[in-house]
Protein backbone atom coordinates (compact mmCIF):
# COMPACT_ATOMS: atom_id res chain seq x y z
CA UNK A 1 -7.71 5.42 -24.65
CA UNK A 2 -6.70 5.71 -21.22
CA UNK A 3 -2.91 7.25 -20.55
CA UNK A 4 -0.52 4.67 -19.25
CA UNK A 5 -0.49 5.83 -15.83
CA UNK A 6 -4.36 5.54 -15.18
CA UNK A 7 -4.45 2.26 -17.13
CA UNK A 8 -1.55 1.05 -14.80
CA UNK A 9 -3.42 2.53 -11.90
CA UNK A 10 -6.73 0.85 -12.74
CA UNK A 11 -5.25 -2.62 -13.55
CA UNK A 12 -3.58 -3.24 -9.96
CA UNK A 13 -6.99 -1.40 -8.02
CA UNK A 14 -8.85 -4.02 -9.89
CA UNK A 15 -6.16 -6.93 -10.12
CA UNK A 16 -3.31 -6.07 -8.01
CA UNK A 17 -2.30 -6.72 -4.59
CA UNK A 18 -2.58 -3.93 -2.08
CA UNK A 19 1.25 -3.67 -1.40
CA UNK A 20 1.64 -3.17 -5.45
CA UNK A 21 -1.49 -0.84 -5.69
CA UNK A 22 -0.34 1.36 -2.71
CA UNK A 23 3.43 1.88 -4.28
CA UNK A 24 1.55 3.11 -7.13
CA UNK A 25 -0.44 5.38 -5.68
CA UNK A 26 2.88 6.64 -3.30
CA UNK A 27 4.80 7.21 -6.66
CA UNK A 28 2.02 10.50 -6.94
CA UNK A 29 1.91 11.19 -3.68
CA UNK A 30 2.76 11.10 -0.12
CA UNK A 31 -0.43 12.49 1.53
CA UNK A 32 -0.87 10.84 4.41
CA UNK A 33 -5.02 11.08 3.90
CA UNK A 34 -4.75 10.08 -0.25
CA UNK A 35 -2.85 6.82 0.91
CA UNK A 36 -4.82 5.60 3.28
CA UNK A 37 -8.09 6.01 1.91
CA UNK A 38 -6.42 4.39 -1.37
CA UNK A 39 -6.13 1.69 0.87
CA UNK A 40 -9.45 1.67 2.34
CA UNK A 41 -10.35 1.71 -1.01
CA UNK A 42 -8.55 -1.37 -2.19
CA UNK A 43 -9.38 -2.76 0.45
CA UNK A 44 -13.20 -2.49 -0.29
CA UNK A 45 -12.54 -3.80 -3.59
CA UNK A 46 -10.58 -7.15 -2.80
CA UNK A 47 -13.70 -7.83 -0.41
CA UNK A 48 -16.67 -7.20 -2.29
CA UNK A 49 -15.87 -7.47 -6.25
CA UNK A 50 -16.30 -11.26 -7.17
CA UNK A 51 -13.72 -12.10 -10.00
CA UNK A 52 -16.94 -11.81 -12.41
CA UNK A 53 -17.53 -8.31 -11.29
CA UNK A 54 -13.48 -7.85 -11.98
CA UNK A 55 -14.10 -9.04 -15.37
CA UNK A 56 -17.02 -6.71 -16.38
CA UNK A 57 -14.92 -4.09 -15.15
CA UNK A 58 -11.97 -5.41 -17.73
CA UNK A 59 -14.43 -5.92 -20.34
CA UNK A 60 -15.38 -2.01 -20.07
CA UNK A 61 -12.10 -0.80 -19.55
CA UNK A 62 -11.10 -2.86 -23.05
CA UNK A 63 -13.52 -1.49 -24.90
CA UNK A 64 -13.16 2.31 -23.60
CA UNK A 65 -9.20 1.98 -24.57
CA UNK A 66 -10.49 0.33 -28.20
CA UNK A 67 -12.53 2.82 -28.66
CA UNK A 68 -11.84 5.55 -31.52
CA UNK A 69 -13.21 8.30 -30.11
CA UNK A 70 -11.12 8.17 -26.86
């Protein structure tokens, strides 16, 4: 499965706001480059990933943390 930390990171990139996503992200780090291209990022995402892309992305995500073998 995925540790809580990714799996926490991955859910607000995908389904979070940005304010939520970046206070993530600034709880690992304060690098003034990391942040803002985690926001860039984010950004990207909320603009171009339809809410059916989000939930393929889910659906994979599920079955990776179901998974035995992770």
């Amino acid at each position: 499965g995925l540790c809580p930390a990714l799996e926490r990171k991955v859910e607000l990139f995908i389904h979070g706001n940005s304010k939520d996503y970046l206070q993530h992200v600034k709880a690992y780090t304060n690098h003034p480059v990391i942040l803002e291209e985690a926001e860039r990022m984010k950004n990207c995402v909320d603009s171009k990933l339809t809410e059916e892309d989000k939930t393929h992305i889910t659906n994979v995500i599920e079955r990776i943390k179901a998974s035995p073998s992770c």
